[in-house]
C-alpha atoms as a PDB file:
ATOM      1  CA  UNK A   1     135.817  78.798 104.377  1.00  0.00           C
ATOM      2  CA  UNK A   2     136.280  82.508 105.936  1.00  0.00           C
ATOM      3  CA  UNK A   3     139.518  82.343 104.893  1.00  0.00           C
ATOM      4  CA  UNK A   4     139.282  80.953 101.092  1.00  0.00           C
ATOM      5  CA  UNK A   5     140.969  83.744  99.041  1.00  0.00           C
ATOM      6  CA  UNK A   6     139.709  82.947  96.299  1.00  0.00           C
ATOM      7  CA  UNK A   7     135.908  81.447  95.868  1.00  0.00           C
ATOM      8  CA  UNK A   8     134.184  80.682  91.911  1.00  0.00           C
ATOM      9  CA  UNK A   9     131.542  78.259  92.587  1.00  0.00           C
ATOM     10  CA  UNK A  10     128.704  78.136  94.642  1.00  0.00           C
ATOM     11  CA  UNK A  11     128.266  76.185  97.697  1.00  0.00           C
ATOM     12  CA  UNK A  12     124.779  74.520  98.957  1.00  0.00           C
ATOM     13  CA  UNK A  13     124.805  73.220 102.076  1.00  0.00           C
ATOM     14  CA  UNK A  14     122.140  70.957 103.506  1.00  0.00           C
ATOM     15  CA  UNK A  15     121.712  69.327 106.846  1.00  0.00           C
ATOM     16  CA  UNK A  16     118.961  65.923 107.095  1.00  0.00           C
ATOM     17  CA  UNK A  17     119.547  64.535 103.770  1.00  0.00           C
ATOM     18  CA  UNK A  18     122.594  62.989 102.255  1.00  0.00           C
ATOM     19  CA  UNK A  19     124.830  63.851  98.812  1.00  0.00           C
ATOM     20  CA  UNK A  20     122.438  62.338  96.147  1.00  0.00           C
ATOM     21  CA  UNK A  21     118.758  63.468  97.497  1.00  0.00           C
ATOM     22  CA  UNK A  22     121.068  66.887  97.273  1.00  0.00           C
ATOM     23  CA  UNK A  23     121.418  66.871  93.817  1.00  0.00           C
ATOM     24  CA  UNK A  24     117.796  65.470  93.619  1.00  0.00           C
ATOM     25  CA  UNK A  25     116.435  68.353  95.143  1.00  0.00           C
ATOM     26  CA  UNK A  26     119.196  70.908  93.100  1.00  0.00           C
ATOM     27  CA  UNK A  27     117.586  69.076  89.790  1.00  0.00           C
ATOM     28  CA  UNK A  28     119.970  66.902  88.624  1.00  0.00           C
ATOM     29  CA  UNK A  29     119.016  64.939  85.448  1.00  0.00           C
ATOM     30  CA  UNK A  30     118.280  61.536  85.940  1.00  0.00           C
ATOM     31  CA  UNK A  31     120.643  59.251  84.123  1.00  0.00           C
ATOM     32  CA  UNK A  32     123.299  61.873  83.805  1.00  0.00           C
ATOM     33  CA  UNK A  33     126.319  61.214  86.121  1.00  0.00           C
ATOM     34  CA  UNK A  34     129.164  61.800  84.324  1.00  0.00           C
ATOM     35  CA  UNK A  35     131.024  60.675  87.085  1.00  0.00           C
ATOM     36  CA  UNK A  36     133.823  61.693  90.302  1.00  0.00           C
ATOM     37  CA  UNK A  37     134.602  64.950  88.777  1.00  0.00           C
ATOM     38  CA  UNK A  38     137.409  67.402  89.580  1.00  0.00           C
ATOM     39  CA  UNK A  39     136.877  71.379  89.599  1.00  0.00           C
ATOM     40  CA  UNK A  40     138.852  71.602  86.206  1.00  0.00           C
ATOM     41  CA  UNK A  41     136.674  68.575  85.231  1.00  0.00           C
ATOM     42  CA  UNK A  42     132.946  70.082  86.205  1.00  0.00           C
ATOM     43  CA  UNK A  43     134.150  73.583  84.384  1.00  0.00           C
ATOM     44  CA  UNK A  44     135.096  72.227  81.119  1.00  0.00           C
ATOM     45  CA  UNK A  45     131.758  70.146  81.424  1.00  0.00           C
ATOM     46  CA  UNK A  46     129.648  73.020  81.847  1.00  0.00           C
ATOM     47  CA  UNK A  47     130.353  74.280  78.725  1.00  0.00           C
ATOM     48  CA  UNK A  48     129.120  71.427  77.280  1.00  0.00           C
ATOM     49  CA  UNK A  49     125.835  71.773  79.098  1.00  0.00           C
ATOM     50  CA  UNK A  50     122.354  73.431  77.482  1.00  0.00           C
ATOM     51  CA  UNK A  51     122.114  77.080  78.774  1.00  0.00           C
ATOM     52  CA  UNK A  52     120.939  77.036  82.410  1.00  0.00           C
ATOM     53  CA  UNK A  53     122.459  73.812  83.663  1.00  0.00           C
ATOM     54  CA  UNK A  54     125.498  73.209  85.750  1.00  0.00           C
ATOM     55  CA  UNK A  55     127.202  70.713  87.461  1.00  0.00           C
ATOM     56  CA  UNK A  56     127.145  69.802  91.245  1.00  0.00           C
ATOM     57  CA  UNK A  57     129.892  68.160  92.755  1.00  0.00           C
ATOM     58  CA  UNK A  58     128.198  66.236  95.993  1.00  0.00           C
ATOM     59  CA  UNK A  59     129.901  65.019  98.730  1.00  0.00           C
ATOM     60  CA  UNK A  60     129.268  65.044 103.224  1.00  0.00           C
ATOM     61  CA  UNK A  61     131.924  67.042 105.440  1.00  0.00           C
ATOM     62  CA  UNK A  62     130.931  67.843 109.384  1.00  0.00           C
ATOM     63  CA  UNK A  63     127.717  66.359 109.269  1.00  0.00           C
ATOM     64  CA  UNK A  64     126.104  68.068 106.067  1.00  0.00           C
ATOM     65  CA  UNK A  65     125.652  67.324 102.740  1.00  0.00           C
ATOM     66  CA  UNK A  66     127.525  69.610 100.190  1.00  0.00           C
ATOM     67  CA  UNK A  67     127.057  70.128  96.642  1.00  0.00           C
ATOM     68  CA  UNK A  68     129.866  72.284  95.088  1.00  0.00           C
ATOM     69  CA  UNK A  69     127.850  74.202  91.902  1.00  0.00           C
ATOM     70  CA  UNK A  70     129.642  75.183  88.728  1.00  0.00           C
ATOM     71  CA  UNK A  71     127.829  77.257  86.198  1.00  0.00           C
ATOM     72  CA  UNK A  72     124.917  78.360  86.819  1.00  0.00           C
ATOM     73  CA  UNK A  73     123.908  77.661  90.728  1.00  0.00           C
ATOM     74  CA  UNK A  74     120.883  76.006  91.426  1.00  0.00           C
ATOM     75  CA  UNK A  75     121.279  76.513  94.856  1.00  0.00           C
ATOM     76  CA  UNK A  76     120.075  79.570  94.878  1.00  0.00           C
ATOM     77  CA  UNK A  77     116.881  79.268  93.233  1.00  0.00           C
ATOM     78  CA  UNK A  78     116.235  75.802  94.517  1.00  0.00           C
ATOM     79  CA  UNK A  79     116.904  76.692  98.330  1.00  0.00           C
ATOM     80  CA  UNK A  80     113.695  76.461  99.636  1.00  0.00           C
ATOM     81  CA  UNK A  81     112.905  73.162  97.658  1.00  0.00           C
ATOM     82  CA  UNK A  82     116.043  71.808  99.164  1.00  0.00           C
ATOM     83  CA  UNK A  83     115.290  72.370 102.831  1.00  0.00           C
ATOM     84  CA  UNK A  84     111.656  70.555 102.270  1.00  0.00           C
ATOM     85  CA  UNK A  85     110.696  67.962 104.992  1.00  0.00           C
ATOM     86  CA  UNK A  86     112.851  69.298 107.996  1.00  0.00           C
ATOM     87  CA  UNK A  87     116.752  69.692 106.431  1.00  0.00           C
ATOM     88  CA  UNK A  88     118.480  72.939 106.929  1.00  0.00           C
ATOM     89  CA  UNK A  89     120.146  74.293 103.748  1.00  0.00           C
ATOM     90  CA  UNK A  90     122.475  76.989 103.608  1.00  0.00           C
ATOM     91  CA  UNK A  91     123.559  78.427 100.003  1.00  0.00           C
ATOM     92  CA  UNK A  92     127.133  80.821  99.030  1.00  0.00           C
ATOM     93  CA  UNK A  93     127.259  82.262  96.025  1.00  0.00           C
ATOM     94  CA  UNK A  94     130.425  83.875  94.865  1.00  0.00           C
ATOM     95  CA  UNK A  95     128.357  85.977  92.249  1.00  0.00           C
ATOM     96  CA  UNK A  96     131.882  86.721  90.634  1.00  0.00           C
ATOM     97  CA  UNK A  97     130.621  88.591  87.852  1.00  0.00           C
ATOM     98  CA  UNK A  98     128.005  90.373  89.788  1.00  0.00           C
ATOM     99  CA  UNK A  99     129.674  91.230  93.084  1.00  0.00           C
ATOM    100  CA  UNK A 100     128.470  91.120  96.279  1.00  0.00           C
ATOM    101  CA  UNK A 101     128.607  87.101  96.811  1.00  0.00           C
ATOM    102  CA  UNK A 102     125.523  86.363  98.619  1.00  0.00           C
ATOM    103  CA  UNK A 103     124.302  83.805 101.940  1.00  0.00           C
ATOM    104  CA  UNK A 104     121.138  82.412 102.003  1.00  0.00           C
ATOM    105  CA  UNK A 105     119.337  80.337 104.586  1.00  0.00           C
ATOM    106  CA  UNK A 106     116.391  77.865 104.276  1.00  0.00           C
ATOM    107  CA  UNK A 107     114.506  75.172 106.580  1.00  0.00           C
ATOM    108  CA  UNK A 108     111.192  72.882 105.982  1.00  0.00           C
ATOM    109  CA  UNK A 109     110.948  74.612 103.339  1.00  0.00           C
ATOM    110  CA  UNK A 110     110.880  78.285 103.880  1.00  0.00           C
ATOM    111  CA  UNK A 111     113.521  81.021 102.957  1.00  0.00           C
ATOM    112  CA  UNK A 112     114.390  82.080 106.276  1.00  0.00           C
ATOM    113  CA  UNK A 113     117.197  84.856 105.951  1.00  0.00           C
ATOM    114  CA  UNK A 114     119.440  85.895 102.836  1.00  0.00           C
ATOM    115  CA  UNK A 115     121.597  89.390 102.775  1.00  0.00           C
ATOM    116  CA  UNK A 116     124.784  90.369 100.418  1.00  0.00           C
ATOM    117  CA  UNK A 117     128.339  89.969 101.890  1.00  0.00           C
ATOM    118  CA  UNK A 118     128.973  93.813 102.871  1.00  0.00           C
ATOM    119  CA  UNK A 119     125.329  94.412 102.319  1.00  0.00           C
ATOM    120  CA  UNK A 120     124.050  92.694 105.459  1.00  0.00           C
ATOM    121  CA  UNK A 121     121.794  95.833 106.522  1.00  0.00           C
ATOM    122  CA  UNK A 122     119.333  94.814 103.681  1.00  0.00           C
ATOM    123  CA  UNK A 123     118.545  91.267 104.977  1.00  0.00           C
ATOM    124  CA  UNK A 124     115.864  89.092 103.365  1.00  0.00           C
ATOM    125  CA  UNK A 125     113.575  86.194 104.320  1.00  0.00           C
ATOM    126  CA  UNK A 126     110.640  84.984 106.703  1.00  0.00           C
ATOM    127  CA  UNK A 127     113.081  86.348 109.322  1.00  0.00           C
ATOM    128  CA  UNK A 128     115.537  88.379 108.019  1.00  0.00           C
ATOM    129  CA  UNK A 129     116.643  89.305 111.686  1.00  0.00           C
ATOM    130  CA  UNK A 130     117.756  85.762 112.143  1.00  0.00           C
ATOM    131  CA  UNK A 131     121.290  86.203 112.277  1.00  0.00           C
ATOM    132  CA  UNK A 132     120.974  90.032 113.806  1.00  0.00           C
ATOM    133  CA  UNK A 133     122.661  89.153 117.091  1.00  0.00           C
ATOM    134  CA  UNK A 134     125.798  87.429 115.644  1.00  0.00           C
ATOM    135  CA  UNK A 135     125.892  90.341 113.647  1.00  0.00           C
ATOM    136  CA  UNK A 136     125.983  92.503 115.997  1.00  0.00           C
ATOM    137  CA  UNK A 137     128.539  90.762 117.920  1.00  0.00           C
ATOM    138  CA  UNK A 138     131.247  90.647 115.144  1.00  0.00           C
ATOM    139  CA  UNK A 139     130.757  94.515 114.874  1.00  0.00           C
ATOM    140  CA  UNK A 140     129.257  94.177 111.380  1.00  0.00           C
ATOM    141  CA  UNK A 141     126.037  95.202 112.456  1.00  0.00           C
ATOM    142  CA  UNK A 142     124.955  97.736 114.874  1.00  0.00           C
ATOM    143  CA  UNK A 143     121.977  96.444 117.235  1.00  0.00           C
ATOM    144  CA  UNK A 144     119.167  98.596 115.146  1.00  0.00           C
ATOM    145  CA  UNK A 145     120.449  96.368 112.268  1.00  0.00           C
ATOM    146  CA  UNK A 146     123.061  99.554 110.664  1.00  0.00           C
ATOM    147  CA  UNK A 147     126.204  98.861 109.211  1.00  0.00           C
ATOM    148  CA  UNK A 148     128.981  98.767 111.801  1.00  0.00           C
ATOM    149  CA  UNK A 149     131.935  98.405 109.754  1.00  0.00           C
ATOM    150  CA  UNK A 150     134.845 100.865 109.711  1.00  0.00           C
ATOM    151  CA  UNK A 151     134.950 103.069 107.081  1.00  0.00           C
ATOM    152  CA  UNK A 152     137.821 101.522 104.533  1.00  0.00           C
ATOM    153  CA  UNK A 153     137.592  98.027 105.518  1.00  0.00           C
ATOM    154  CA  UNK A 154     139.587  95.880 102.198  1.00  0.00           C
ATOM    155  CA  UNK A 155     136.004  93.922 100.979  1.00  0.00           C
ATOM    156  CA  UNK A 156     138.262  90.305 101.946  1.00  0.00           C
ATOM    157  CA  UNK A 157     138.497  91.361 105.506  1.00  0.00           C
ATOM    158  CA  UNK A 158     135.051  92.371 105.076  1.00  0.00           C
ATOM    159  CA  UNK A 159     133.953  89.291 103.527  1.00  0.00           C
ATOM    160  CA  UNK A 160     135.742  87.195 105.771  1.00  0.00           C
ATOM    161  CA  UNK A 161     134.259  88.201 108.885  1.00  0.00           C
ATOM    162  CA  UNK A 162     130.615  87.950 107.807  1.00  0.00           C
ATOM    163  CA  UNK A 163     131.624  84.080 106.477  1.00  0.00           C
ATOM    164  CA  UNK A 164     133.012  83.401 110.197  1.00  0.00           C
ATOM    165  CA  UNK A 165     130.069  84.313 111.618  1.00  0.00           C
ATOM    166  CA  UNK A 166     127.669  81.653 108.990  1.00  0.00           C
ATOM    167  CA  UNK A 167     130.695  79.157 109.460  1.00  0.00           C
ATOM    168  CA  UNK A 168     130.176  79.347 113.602  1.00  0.00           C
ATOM    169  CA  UNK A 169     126.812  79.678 113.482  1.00  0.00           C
ATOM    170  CA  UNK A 170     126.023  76.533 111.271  1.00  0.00           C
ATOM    171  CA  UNK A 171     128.945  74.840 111.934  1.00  0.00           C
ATOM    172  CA  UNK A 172     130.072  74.677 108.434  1.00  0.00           C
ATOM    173  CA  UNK A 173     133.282  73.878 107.622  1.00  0.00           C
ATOM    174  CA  UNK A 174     135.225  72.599 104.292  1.00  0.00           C
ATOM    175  CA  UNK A 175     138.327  72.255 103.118  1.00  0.00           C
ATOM    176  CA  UNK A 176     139.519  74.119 100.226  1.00  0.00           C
ATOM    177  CA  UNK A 177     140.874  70.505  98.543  1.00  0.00           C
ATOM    178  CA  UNK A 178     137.443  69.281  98.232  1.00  0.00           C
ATOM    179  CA  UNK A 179     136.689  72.308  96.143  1.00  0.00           C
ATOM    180  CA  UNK A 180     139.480  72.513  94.197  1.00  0.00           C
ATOM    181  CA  UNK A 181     141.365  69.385  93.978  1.00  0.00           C
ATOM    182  CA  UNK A 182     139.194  66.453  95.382  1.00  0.00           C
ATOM    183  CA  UNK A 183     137.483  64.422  92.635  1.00  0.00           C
ATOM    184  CA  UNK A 184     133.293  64.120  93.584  1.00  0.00           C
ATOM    185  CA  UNK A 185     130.450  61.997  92.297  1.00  0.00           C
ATOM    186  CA  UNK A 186     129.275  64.781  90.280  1.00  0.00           C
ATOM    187  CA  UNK A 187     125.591  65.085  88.287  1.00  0.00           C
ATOM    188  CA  UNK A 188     124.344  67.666  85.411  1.00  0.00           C
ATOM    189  CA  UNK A 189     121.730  70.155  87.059  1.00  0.00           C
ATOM    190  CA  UNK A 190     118.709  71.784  85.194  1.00  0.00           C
ATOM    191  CA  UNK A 191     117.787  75.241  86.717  1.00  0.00           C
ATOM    192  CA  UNK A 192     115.328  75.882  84.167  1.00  0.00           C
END
């Protein structure tokens, strides 16, 4: 994933649950399952949505659940909901109209850390520290939590470093032709 070069739909994660109680807990409509879905697919079917929903493309790669969002993510206002019970859930959103893309973290339930790609110095959560010493280690951060990156860095090297350090730390990994290519049981998501 550190090295996608180009990333348009969001990404939850979640470890302790499988691909369906994912889009469950993301809001998926009951009834609506329009079926394995491609990218191109889920797109043109989000403009056929109401306002506010999306579609999530489910599926299980390295031992978590994944639900690929297009349109609106619920991910990221459904994160803690997700992680109810025990599961882990990590969210990326590419926020490509509204730059920086963002990571979040939940577990049983509870928002645990969230910071902007490139704006990891204002860090979030019930422990916003929580990834402070991987940080530190891949010279984004300095140890009192200060940026450490060089002045100049291109925002994709940027970006790509802070995504190797949630893909190691997580062990997430996914291959771009799920995302792009791979058709998915797909369902229609309400984030209103």
């Amino acid at each position: 994933m550190a090295d996608w070069d180009q990333w348009f739909a969001g990404v939850t994660f979640a470890r302790g649950i499988g691909p369906d109680e994912l889009a469950a807990r993301l809001g998926a409509l009951p009834g609506v399952r329009p079926g394995p879905l491609g990218a191109h697919d889920a797109w043109s079917m989000v403009a056929e949505t109401v306002d506010g929903d999306g579609v999530a493309r489910v599926g299980r790669w390295g031992g978590w659940s994944f639900a690929v969002e297009h349109g609106q993510p619920a991910g990221a206002e459904r994160l803690a909901e997700v992680s109810r019970g025990g599961v882990e859930a990590v969210h990326l959103d590419p926020q490509p109209d509204r730059p920086p893309k963002q990571f979040a973290y939940a577990r049983d339930g509870e928002l645990v850390c969230c910071f902007g790609l490139g704006e990891e110095c204002w860090r979030g959560g019930h422990r916003p520290d929580f990834l402070l010493p991987e940080l530190i280690a891949a010279g984004i951060l300095t140890p009192d939590g200060a940026c450490a990156r060089p002045a100049g860095e291109a925002d994709a090297e940027r970006d790509r470093r802070t995504l190797a350090v949630v893909e190691r730390r997580f062990g997430l990994s996914l291959p771009r032709h799920l995302i792009a290519d791979t058709p998915l049981p797909a369902y229609v998501t309400c984030t209103r």
